[in-house]
C-alpha atoms as a PDB file:
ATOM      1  CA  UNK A   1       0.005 -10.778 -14.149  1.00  0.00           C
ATOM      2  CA  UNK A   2      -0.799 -13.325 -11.850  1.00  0.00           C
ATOM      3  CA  UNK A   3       2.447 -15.605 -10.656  1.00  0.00           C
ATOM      4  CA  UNK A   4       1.869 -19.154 -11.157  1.00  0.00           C
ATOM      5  CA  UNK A   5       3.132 -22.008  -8.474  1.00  0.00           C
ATOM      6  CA  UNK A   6       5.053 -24.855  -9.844  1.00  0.00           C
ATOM      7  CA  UNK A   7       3.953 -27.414  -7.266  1.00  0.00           C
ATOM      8  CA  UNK A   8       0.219 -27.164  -6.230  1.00  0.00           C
ATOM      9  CA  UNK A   9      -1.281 -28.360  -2.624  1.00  0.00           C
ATOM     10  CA  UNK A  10      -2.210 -32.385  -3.468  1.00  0.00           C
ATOM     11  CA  UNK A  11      -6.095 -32.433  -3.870  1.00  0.00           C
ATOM     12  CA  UNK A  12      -6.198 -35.733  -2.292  1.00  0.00           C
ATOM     13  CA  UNK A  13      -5.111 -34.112   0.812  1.00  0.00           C
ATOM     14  CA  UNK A  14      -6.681 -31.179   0.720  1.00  0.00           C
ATOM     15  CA  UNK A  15     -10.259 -33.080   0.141  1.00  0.00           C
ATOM     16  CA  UNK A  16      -9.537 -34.918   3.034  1.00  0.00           C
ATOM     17  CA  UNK A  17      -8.547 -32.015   5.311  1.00  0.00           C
ATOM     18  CA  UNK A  18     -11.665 -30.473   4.152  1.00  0.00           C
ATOM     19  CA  UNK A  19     -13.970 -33.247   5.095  1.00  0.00           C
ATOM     20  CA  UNK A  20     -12.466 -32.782   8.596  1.00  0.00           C
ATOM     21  CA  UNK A  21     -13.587 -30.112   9.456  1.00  0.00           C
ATOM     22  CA  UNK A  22     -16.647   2.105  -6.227  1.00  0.00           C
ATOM     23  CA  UNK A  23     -13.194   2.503  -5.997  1.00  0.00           C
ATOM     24  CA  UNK A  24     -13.984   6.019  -6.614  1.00  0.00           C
ATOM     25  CA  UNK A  25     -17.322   8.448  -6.195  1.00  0.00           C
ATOM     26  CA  UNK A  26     -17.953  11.344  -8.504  1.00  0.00           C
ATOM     27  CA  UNK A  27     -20.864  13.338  -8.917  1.00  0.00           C
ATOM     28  CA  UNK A  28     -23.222  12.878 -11.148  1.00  0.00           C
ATOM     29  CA  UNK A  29     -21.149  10.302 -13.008  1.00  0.00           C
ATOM     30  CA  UNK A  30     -23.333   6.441 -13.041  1.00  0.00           C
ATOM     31  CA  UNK A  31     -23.415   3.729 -15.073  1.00  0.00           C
ATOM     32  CA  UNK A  32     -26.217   1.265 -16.529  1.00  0.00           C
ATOM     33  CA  UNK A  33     -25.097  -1.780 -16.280  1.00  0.00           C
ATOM     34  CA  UNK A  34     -22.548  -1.370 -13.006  1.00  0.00           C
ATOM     35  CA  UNK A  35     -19.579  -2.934 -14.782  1.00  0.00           C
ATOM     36  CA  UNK A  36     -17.249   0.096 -15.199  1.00  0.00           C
ATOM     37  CA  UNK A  37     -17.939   3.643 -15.432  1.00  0.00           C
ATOM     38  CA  UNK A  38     -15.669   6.662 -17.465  1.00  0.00           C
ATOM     39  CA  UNK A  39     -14.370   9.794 -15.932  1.00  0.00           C
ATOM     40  CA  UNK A  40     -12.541  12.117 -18.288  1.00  0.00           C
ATOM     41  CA  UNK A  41      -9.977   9.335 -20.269  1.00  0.00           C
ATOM     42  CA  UNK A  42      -9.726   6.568 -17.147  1.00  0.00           C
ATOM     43  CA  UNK A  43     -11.940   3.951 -17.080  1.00  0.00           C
ATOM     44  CA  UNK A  44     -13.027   2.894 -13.140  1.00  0.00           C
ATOM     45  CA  UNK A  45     -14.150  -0.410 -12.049  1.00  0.00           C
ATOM     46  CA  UNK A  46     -15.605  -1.947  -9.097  1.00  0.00           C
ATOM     47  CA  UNK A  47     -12.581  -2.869  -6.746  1.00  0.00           C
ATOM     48  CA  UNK A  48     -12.206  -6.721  -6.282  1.00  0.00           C
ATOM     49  CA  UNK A  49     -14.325  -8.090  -3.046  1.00  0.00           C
ATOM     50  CA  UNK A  50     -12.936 -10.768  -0.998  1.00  0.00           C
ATOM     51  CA  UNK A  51     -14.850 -14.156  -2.098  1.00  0.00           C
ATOM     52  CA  UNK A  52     -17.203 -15.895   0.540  1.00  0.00           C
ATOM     53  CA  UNK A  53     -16.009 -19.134  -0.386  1.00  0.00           C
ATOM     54  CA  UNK A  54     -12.187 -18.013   0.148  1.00  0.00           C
ATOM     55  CA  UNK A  55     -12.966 -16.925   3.399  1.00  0.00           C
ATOM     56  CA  UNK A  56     -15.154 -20.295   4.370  1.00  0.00           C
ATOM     57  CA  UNK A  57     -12.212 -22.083   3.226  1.00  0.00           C
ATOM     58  CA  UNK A  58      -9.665 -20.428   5.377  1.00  0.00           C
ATOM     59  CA  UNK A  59     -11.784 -21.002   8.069  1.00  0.00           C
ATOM     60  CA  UNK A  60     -11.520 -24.764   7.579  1.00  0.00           C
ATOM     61  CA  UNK A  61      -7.801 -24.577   7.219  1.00  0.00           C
ATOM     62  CA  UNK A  62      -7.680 -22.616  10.630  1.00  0.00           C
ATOM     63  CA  UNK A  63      -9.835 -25.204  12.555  1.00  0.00           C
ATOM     64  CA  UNK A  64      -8.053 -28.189  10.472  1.00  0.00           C
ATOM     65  CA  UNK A  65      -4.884 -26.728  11.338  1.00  0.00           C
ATOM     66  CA  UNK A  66      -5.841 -26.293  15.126  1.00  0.00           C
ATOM     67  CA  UNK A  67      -7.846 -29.675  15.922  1.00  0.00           C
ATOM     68  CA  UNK A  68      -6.707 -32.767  13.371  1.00  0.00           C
ATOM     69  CA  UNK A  69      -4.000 -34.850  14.023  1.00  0.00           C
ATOM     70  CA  UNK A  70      -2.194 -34.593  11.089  1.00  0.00           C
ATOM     71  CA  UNK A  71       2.170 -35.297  10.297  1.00  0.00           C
ATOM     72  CA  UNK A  72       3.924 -32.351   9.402  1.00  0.00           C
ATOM     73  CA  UNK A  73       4.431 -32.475   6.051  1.00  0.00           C
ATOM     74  CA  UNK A  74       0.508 -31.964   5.615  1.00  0.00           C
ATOM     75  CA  UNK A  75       0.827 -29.508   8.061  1.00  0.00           C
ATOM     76  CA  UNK A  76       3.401 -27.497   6.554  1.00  0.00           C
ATOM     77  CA  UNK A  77       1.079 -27.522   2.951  1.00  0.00           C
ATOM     78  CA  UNK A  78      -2.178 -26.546   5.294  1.00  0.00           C
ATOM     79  CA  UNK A  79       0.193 -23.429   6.891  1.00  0.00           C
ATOM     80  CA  UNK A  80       1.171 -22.937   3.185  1.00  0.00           C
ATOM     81  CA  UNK A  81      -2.554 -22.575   1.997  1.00  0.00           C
ATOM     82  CA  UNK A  82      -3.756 -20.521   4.349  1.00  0.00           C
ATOM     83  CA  UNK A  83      -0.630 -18.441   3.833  1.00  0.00           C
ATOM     84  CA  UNK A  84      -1.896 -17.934   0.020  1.00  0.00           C
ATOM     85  CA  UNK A  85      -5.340 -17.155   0.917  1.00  0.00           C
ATOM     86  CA  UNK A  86      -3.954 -14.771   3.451  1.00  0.00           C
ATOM     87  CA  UNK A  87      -1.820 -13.585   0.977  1.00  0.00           C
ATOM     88  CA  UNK A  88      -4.722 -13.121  -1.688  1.00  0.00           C
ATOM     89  CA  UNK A  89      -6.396 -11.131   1.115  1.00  0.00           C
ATOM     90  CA  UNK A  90      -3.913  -8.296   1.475  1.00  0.00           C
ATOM     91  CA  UNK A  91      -3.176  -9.741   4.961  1.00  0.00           C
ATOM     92  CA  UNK A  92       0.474 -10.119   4.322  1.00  0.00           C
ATOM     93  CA  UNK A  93       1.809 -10.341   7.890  1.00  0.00           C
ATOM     94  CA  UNK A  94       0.097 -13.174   8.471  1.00  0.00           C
ATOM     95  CA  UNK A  95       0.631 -14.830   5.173  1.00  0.00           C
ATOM     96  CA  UNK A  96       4.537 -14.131   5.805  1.00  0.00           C
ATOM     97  CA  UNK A  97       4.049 -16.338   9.273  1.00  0.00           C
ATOM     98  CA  UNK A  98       2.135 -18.964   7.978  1.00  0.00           C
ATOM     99  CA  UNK A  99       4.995 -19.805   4.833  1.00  0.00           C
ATOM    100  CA  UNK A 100       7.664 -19.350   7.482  1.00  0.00           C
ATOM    101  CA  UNK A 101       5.716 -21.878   9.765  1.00  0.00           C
ATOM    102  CA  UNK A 102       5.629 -23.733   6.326  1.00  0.00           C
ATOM    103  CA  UNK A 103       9.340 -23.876   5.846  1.00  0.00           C
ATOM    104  CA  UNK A 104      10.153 -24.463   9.348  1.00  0.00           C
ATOM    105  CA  UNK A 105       7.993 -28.054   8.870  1.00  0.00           C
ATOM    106  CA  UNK A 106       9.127 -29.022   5.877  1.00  0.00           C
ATOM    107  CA  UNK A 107      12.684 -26.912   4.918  1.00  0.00           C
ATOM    108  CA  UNK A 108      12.333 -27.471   0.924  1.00  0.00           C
ATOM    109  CA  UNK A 109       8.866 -26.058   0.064  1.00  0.00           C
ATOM    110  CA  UNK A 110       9.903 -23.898  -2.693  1.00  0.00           C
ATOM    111  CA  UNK A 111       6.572 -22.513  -3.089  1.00  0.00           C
ATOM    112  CA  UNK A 112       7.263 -21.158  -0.017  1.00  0.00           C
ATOM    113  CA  UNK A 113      10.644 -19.995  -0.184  1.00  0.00           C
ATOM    114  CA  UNK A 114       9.144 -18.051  -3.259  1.00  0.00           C
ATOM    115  CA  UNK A 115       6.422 -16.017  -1.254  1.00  0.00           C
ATOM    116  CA  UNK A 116       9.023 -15.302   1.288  1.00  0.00           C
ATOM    117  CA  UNK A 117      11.004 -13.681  -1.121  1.00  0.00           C
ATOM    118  CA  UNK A 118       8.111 -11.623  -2.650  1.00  0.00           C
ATOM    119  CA  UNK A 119       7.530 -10.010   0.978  1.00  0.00           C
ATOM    120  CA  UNK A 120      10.603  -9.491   1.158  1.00  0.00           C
ATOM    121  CA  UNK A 121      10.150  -7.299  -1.994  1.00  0.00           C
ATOM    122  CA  UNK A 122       7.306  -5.398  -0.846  1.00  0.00           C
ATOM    123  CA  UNK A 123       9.582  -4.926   2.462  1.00  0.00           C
ATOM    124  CA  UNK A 124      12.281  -3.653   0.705  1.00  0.00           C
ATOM    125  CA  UNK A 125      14.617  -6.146   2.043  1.00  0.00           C
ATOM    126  CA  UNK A 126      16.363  -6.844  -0.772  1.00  0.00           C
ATOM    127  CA  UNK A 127      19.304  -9.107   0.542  1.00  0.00           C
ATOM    128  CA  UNK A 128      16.557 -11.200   2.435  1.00  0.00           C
ATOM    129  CA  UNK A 129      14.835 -11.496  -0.950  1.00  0.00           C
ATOM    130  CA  UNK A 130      17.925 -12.705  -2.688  1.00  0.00           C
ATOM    131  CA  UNK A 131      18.529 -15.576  -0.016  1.00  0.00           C
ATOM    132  CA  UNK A 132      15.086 -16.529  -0.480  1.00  0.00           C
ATOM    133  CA  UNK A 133      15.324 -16.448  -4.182  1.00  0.00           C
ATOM    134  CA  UNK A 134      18.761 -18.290  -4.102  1.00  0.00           C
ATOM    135  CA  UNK A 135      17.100 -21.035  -2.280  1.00  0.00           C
ATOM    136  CA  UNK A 136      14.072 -21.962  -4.475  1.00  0.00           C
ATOM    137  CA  UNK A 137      16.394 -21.946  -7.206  1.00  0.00           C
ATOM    138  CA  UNK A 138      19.006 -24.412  -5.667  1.00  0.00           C
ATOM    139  CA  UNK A 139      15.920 -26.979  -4.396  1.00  0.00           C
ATOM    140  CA  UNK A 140      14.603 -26.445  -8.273  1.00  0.00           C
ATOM    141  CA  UNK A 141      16.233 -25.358 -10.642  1.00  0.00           C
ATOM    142  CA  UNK A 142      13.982 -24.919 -13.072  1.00  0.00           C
ATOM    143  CA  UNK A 143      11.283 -22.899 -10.890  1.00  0.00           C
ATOM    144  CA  UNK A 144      10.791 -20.211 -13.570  1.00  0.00           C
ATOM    145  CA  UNK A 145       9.299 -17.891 -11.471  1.00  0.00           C
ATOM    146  CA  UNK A 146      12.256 -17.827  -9.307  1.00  0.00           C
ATOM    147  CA  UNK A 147      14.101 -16.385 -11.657  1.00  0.00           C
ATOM    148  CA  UNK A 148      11.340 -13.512 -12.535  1.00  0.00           C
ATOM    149  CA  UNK A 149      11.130 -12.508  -9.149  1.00  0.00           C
ATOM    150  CA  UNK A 150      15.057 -12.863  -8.054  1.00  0.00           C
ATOM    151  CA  UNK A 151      15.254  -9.929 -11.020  1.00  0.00           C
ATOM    152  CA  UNK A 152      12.482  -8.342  -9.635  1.00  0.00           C
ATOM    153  CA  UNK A 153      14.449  -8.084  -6.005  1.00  0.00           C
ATOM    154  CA  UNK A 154      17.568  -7.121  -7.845  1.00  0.00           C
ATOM    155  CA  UNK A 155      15.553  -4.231 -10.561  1.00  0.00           C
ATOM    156  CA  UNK A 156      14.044  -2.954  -7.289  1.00  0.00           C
ATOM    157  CA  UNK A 157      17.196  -2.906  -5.536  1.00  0.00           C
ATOM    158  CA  UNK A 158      19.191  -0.796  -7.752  1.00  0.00           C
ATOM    159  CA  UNK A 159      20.866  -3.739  -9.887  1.00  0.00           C
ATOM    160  CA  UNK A 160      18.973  -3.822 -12.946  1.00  0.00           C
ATOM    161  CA  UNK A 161      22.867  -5.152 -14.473  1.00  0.00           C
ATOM    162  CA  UNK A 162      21.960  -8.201 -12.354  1.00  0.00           C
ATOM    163  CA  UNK A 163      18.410  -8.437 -12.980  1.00  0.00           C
ATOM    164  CA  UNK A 164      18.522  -8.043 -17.043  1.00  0.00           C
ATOM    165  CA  UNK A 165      20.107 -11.889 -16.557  1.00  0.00           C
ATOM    166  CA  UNK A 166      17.484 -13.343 -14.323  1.00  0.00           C
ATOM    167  CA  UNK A 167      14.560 -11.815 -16.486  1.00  0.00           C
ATOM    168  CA  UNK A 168      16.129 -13.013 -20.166  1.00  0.00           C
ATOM    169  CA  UNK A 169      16.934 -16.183 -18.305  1.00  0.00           C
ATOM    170  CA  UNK A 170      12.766 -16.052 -17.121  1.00  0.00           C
ATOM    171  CA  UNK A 171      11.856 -14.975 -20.906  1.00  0.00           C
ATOM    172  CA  UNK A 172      13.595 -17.861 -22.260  1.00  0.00           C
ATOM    173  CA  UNK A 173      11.116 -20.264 -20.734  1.00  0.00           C
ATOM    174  CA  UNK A 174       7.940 -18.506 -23.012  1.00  0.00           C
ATOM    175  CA  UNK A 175       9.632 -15.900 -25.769  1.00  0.00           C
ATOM    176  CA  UNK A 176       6.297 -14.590 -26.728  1.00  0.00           C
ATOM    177  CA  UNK A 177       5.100 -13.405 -23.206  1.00  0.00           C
ATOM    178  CA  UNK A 178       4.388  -9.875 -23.603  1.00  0.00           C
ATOM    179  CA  UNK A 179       4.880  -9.373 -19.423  1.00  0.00           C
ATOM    180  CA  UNK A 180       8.298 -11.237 -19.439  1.00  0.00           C
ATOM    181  CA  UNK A 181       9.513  -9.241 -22.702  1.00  0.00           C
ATOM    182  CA  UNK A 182       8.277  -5.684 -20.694  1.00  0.00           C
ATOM    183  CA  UNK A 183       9.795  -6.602 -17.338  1.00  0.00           C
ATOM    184  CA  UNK A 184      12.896  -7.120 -19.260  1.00  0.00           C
ATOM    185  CA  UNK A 185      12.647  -3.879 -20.981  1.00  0.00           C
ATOM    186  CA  UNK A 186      12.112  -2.256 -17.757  1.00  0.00           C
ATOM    187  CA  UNK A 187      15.579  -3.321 -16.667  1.00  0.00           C
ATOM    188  CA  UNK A 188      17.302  -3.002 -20.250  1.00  0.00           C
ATOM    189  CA  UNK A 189      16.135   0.846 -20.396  1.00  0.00           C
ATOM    190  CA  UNK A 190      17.541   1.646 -17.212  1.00  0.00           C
ATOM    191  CA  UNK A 191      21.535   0.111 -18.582  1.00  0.00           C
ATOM    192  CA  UNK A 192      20.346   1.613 -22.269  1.00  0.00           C
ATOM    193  CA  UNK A 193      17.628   3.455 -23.174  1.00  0.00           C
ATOM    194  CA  UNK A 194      18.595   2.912 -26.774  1.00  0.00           C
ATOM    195  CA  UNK A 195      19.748  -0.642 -27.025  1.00  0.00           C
ATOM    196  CA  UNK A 196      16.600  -1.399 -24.684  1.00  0.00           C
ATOM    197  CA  UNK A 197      13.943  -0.108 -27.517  1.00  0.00           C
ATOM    198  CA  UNK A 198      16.099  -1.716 -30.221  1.00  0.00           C
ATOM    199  CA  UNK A 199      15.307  -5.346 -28.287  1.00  0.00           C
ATOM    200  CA  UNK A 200      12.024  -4.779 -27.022  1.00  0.00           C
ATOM    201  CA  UNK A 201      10.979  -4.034 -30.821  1.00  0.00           C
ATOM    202  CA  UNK A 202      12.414  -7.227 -31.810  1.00  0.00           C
ATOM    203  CA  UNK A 203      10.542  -9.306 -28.591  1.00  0.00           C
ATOM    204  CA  UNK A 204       7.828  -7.515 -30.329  1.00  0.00           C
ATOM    205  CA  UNK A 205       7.603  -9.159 -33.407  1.00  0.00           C
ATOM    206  CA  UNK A 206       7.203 -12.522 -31.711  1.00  0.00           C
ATOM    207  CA  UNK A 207       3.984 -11.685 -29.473  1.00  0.00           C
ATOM    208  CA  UNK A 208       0.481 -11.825 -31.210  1.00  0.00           C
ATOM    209  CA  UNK A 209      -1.290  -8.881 -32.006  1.00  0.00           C
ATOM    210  CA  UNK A 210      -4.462 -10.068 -30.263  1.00  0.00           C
ATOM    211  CA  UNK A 211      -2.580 -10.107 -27.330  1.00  0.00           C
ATOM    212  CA  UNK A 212      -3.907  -7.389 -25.011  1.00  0.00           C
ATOM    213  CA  UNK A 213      -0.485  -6.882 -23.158  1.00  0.00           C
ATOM    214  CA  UNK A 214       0.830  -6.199 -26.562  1.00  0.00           C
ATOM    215  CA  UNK A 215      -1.106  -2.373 -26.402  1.00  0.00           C
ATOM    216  CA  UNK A 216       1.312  -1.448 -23.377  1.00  0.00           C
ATOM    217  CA  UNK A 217       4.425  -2.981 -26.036  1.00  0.00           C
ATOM    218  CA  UNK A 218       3.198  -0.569 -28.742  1.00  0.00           C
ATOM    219  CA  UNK A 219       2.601   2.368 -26.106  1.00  0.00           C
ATOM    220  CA  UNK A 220       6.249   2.368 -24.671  1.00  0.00           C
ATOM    221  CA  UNK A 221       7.331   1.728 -28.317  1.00  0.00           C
ATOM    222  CA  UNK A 222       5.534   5.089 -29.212  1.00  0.00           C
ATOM    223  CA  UNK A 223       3.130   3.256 -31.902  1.00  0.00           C
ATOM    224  CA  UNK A 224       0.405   4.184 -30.017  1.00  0.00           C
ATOM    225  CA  UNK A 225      -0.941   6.888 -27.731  1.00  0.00           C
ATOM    226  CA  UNK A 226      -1.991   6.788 -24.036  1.00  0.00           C
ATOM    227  CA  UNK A 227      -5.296   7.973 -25.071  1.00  0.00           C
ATOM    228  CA  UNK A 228      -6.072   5.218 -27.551  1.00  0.00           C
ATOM    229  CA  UNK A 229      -4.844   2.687 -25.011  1.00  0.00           C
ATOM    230  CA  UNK A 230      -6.826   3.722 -22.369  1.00  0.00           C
ATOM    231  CA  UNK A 231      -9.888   3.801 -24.835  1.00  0.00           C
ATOM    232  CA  UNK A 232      -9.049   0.370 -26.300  1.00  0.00           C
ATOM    233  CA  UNK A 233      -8.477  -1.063 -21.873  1.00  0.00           C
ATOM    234  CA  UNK A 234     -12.488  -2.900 -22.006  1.00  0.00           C
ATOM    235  CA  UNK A 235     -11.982  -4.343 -25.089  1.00  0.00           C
ATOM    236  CA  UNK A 236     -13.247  -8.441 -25.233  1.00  0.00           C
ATOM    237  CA  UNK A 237     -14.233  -7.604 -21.126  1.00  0.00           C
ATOM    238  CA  UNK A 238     -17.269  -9.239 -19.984  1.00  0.00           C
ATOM    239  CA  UNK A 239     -16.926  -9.202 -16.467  1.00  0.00           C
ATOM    240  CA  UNK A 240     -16.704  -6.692 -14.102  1.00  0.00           C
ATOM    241  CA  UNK A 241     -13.406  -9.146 -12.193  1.00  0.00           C
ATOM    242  CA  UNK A 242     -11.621  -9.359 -15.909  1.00  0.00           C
ATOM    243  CA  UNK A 243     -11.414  -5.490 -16.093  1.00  0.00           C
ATOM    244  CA  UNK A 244     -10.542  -4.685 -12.946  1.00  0.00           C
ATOM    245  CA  UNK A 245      -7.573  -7.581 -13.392  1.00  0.00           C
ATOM    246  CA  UNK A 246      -7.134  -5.499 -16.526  1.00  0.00           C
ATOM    247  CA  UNK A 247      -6.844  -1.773 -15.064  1.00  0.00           C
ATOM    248  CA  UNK A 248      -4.813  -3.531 -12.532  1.00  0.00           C
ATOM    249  CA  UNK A 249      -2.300  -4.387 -14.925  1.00  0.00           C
ATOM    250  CA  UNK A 250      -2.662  -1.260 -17.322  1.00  0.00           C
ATOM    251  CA  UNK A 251      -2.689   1.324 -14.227  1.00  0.00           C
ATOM    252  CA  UNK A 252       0.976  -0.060 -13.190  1.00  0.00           C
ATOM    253  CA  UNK A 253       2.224  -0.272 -16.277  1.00  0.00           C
ATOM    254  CA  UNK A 254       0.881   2.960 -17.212  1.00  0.00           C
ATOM    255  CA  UNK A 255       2.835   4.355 -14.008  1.00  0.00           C
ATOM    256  CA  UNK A 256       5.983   3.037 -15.458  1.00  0.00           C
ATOM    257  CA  UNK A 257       5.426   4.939 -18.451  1.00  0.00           C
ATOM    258  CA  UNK A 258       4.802   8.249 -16.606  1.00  0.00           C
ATOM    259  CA  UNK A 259       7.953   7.819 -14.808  1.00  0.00           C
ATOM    260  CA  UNK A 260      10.013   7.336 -17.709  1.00  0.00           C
ATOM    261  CA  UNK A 261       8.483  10.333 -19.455  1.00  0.00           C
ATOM    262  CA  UNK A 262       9.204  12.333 -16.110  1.00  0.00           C
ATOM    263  CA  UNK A 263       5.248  13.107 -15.409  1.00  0.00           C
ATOM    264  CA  UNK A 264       6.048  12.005 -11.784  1.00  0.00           C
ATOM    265  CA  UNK A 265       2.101  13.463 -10.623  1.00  0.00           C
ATOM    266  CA  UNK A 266       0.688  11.240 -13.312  1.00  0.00           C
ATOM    267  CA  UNK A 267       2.876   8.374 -12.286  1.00  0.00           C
ATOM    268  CA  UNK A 268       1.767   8.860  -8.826  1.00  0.00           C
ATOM    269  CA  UNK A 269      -2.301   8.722  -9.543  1.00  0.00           C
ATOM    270  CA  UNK A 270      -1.719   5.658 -12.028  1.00  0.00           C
ATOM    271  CA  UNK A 271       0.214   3.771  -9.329  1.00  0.00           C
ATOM    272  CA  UNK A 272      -2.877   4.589  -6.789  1.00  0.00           C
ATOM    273  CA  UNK A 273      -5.014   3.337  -9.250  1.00  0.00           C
ATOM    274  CA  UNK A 274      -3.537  -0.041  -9.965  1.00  0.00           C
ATOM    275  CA  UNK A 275      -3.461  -0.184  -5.872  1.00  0.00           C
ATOM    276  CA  UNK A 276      -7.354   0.316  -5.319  1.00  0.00           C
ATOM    277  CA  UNK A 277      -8.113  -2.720  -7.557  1.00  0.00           C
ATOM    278  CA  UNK A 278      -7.770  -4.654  -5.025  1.00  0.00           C
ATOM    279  CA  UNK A 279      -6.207  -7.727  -6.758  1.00  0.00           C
ATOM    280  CA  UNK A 280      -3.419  -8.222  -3.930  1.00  0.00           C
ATOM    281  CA  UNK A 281      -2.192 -11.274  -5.726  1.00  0.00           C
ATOM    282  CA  UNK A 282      -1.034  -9.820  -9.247  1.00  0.00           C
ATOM    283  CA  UNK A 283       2.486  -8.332  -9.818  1.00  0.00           C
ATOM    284  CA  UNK A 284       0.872  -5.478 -10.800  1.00  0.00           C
ATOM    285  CA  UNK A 285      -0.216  -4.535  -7.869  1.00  0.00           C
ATOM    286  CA  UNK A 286       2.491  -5.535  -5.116  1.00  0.00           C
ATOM    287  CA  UNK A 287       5.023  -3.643  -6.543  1.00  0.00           C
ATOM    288  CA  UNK A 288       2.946  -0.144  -7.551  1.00  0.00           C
ATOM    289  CA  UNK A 289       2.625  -0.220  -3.571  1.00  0.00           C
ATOM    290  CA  UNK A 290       6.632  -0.528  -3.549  1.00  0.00           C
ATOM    291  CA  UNK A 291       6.714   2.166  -6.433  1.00  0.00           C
ATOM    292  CA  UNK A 292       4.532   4.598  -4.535  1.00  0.00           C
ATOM    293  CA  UNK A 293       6.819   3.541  -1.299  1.00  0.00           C
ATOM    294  CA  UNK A 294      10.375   4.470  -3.339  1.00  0.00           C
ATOM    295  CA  UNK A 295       8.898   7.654  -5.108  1.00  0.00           C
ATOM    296  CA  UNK A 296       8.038   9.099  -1.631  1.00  0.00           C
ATOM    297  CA  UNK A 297      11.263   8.382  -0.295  1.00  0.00           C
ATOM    298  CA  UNK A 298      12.989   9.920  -3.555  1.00  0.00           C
ATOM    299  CA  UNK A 299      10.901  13.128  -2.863  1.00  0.00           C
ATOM    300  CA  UNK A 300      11.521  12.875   0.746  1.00  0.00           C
ATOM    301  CA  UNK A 301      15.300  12.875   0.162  1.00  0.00           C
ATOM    302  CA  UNK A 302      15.194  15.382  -2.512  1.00  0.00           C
ATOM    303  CA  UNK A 303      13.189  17.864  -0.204  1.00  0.00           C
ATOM    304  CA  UNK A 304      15.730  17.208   3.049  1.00  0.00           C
ATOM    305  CA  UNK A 305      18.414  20.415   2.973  1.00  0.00           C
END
């Protein structure tokens, strides 16, 4: 799931700032046409490469940002881009500077604000997360996403009580989004495991059976098996990008399942998977890094006499 900006850089001023300026090996095992290949059930694409064009443009933003003369709100929404593209790199240190350098220009750039708090995530810094959160949501109320990744912060940090409100008051905005109606189950399930199937059967009813996200629905609902979902994962895919966005998604969520069936191995290997992708900029694959981060430390603790 890719997360969606309310408030996008202004073309005008972005033309204008322009003009100034395999994942894994096995032997034996090859495919015909390069787009994916099978080994045993799970289906491997070609990780995502970083785009030429991306990296021209952040190039232009870098000398733009070091050469034109330019006020500071344009400069905060140059820091802010280049923070994205940073962002959509992997290179998250740097992304994290550029939307604080952002903020510090122009102190209500949600957008901004909203990244923060994400990194924050991925940091584990959970209370820094919640202030960042909190302030998107008092410069806009109605910045949806704010509200998916506030529960996110609070899920991660061991108050799903918390987070069940942020991610029903998220689902409200689009009822039949399969990834807001999951994310929500995530939390329900760990308040009540039963009550938490009872709604998420109900949320069911109201998403579209053509709908691929509805396959990981029907898997935690037990209507269908892991095998047939991993069989049915390059169905309508015509590029090698759309399926690796795909296994992306189906990897973590696949992890999730693991985990609440106790196969902690298998939860493991699917989070790992989601990871090599490569598509730093979906949900999906921020927070199986933070999974993979928390299980350690679980084992870790578990291990210590």
């Amino acid at each position: 799931m890719r997360l969606l900006l309310k408030n996008k850089f202004p073309q005008a001023i972005l033309s204008k700032v322009l003009l100034v300026s395999g994942l894994l090996f096995a032997q034996g095992c090859t495919t015909t046409n390069d787009q994916h290949s099978v080994i045993g059930e799970l289906i491997i694409a070609e990780p995502i490469a970083i785009n030429v064009k991306d990296e021209i443009a952040l190039e232009r933003l870098t000398q733009v940002l070091q050469r034109a003369k330019i006020n500071d709100e344009q400069r905060a929404e140059l820091y802010y881009q280049r923070g994205i593209k940073y962002d959509k790199f992997g290179l998250r240190a740097l992304a994290h500077n550029d939307f604080n350098q952002a903020i510090n220009l122009k102190p209500d750039m949600v957008d901004a604000y909203n990244f923060l708090g994400i990194h924050f995530i991925q940091l584990q810094e959970f209370n820094q997360s919640y202030d960042a959160f909190d302030s998107v949501i008092e410069l806009d109320p109605n910045y949806q996403f704010a509200y998916f990744n506030r529960g996110v912060a609070l899920y991660y940090g061991g108050r799903p009580n918390l987070a069940v409100d942020d991610f029903k008051a998220f689902k409200a905005y689009q009822v039949n989004d399969p990834y807001r109606v999951l994310w929500q189950y995530l939390a329900n399930v760990e308040l009540d495991q039963q009550q938490a199937e009872q709604d998420l059967i109900a949320s069911a009813k109201l998403i579209d059976d053509s709908v691929w996200a509805k396959n990981v629905i029907n898997l935690y609902l037990g209507k269908m098996s892991q095998e047939l979902f991993i069989k049915l994962l390059t169905e309508n895919i015509h590029t090698n990008q759309a399926l690796t966005e795909r296994l992306c998604e189906a990897y973590f969520y696949l992890g999730k399942y693991s985990q609440m069936q106790g196969d902690v191995n298998a939860a493991i290997n699917f989070f790992k998977l989601a990871m090599s992708t490569n598509v730093y900029e979906f949900v999906e694959h921020r927070y199986a890094k933070l999974e993979l981060d928390l299980m350690r430390q679980n084992l870790q603790q578990n291990s210590t006499p």
